[in-house]
Protein backbone atom coordinates (compact mmCIF):
# COMPACT_ATOMS: atom_id res chain seq x y z
CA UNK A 1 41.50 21.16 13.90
CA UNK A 2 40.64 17.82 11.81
CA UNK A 3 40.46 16.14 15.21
CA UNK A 4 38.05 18.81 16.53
CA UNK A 5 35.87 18.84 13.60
CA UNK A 6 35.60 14.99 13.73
CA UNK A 7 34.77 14.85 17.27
CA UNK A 8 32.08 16.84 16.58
CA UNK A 9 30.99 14.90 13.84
CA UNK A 10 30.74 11.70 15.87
CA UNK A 11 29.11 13.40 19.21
CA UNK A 12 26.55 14.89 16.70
CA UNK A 13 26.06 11.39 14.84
CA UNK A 14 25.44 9.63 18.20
CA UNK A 15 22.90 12.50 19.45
CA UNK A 16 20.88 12.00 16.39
CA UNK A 17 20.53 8.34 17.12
CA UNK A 18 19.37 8.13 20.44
CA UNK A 19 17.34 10.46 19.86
CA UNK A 20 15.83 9.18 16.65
CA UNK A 21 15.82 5.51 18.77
CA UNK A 22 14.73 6.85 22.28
CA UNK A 23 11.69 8.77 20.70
CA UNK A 24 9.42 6.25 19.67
CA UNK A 25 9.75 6.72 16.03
CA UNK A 26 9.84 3.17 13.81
CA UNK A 27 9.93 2.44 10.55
CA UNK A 28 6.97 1.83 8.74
CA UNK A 29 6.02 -1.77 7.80
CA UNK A 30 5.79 -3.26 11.46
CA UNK A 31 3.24 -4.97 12.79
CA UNK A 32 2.70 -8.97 12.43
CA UNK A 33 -0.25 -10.52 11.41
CA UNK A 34 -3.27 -11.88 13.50
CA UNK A 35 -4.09 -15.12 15.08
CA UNK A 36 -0.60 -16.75 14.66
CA UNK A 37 -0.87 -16.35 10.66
CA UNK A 38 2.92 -16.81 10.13
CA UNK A 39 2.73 -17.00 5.88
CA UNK A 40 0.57 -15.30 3.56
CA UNK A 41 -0.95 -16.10 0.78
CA UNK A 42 -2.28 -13.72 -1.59
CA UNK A 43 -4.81 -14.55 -4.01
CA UNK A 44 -5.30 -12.30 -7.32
CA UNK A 45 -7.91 -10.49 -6.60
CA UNK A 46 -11.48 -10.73 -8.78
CA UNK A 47 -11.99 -7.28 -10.49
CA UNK A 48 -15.01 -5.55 -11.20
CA UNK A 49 -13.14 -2.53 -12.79
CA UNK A 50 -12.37 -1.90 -16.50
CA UNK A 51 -8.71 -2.04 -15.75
CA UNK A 52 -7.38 -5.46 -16.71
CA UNK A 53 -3.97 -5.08 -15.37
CA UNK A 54 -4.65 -4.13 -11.92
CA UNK A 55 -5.36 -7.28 -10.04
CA UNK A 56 -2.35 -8.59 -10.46
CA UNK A 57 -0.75 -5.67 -9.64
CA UNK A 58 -2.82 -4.99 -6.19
CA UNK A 59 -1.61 -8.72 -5.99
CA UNK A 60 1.66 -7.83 -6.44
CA UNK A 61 1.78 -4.53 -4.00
CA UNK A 62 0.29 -6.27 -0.97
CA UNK A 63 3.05 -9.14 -1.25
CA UNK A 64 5.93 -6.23 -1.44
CA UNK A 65 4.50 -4.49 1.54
CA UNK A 66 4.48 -7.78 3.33
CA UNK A 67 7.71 -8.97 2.73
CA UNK A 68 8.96 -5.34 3.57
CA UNK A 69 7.59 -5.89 7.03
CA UNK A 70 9.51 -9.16 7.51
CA UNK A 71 6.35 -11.89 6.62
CA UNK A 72 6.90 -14.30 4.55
CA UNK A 73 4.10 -13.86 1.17
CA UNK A 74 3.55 -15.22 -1.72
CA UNK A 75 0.78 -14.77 -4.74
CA UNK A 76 -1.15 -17.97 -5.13
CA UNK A 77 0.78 -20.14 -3.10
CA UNK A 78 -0.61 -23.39 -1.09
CA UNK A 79 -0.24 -24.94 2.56
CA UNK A 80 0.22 -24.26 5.50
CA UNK A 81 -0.46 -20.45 5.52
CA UNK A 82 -3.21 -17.89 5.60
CA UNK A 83 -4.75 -16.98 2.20
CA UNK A 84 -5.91 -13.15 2.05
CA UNK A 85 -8.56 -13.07 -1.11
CA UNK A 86 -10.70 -10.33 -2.16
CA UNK A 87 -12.27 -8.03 -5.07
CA UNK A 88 -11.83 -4.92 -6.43
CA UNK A 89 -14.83 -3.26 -6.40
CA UNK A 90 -14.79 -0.06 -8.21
CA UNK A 91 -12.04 2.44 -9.86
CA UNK A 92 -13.29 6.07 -9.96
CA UNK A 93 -11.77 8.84 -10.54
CA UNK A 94 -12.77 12.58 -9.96
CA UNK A 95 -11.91 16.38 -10.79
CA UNK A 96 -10.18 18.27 -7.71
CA UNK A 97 -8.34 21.11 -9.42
CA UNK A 98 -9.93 22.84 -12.38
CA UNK A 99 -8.27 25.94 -14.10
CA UNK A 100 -9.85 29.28 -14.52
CA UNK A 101 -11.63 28.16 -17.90
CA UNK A 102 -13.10 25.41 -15.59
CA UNK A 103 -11.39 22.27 -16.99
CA UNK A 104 -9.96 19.53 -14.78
CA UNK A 105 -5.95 19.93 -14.34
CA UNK A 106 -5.84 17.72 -11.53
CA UNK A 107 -7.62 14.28 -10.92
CA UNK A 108 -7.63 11.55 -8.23
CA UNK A 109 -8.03 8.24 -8.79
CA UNK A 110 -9.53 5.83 -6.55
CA UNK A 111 -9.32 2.11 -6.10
CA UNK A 112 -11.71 0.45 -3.86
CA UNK A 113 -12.20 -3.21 -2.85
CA UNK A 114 -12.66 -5.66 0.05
CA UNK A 115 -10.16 -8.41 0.86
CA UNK A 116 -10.92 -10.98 3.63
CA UNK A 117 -7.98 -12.72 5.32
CA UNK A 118 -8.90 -16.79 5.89
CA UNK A 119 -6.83 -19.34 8.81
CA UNK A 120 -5.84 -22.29 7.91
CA UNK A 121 -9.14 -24.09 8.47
CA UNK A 122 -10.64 -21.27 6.26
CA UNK A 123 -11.88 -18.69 8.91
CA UNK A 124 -12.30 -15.32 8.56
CA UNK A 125 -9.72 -14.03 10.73
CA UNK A 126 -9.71 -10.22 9.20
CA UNK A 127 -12.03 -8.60 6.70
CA UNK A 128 -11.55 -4.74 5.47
CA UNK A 129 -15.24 -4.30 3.65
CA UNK A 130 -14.22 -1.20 1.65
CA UNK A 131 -10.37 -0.78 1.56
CA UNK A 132 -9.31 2.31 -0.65
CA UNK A 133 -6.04 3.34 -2.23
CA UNK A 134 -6.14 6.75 -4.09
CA UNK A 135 -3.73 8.52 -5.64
CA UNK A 136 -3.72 12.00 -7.71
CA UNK A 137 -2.47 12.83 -11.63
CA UNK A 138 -2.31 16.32 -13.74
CA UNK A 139 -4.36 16.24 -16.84
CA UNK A 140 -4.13 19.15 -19.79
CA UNK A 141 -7.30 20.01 -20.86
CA UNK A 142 -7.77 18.90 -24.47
CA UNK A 143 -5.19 15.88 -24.39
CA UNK A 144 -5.23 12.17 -23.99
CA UNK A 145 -4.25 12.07 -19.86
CA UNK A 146 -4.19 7.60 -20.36
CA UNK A 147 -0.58 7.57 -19.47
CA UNK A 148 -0.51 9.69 -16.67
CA UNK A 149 -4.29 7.64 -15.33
CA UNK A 150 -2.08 4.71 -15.50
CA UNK A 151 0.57 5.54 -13.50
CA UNK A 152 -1.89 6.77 -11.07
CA UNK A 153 -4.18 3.43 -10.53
CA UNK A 154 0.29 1.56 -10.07
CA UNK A 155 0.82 4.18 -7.43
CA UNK A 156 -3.10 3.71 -6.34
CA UNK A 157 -2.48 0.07 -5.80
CA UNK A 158 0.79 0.73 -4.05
CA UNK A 159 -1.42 2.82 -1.50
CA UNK A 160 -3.95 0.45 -1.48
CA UNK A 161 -1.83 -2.47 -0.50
CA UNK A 162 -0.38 -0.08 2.27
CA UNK A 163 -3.86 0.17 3.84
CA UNK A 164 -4.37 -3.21 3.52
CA UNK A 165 -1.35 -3.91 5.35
CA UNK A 166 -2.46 -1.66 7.67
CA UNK A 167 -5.80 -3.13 8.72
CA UNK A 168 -4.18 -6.57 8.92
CA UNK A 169 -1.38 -5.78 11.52
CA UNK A 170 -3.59 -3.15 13.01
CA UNK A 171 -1.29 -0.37 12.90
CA UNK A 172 -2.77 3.40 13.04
């Protein structure tokens, strides 16, 4: 019976990876990034917003999703590599679930910003103009909702960094 039941186990196992394999499905993080860049450099951003922490922490987000694809990053390294710069233009944030009293309960905050990627002769090889990373929090009415905002605009960078990642390898 053991023998049975662990037969089955296997032929199931092995079913479940060619098909997960043979279907076209991939991991996210692929993609390589243009012209031959081989090493990135990321620059803290410049930041227009009132939020004094995030720069380094969009920073900090791009060069995790980069080294999760397999690049080799760095923030504010030099040489031989391409240097990805940019700004953080604006952080808003909006009301998109109010209660039946008409208070918010549910906001989304959103980053946006523009980041260029340079060669190493300092050509513009990529640019995203207006690159946005949102993400949404629960607010009660009547109480300070700075904690939960904050955790937001981390998880808001995280997203950001994704789409910057995104538009450099080209992936859709």
């Amino acid at each position: 019976m053991r023998r049975l039941f662990a037969w089955r186990a296997f032929v199931s196992a092995v079913l479940v990876t060619a098909t997960v394999s043979g279907c076209g499905y991939h991991f996210a993080g692929s993609g390589s990034l243009p012209d031959g860049v081989s090493r990135l450099c990321v620059a803290v951003p410049g930041n227009r917003s009132s939020d004094v922490r995030l720069a380094p922490r969009v920073a900090s987000s791009v060069v995790s999703e980069a080294i999760a694809a397999g690049s080799d990053a760095a923030v504010g390294c030099t040489g031989d590599a391409g240097v990805l710069d940019g700004e953080i233009l604006s952080v808003s944030a909006s009301t998109i679930t109010r209660n039946s009293d008409g208070d918010g309960i549910e906001e989304r905050v959103t980053i946006t910003a523009s980041f260029r990627l340079a060669g190493d002769e300092g050509a513009v090889i990529w640019r995203g103009t207006s690159v946005t990373g949102t993400e949404t929090y629960s607010v009660t009415p009547g109480m300070d909702s700075t904690a939960a905002r904050s955790a937001a605009l981390e998880l808001a960078a995280d997203d950001l960094a994704e789409n910057i990642w995104a538009g450099l390898t080209q992936r859709f």
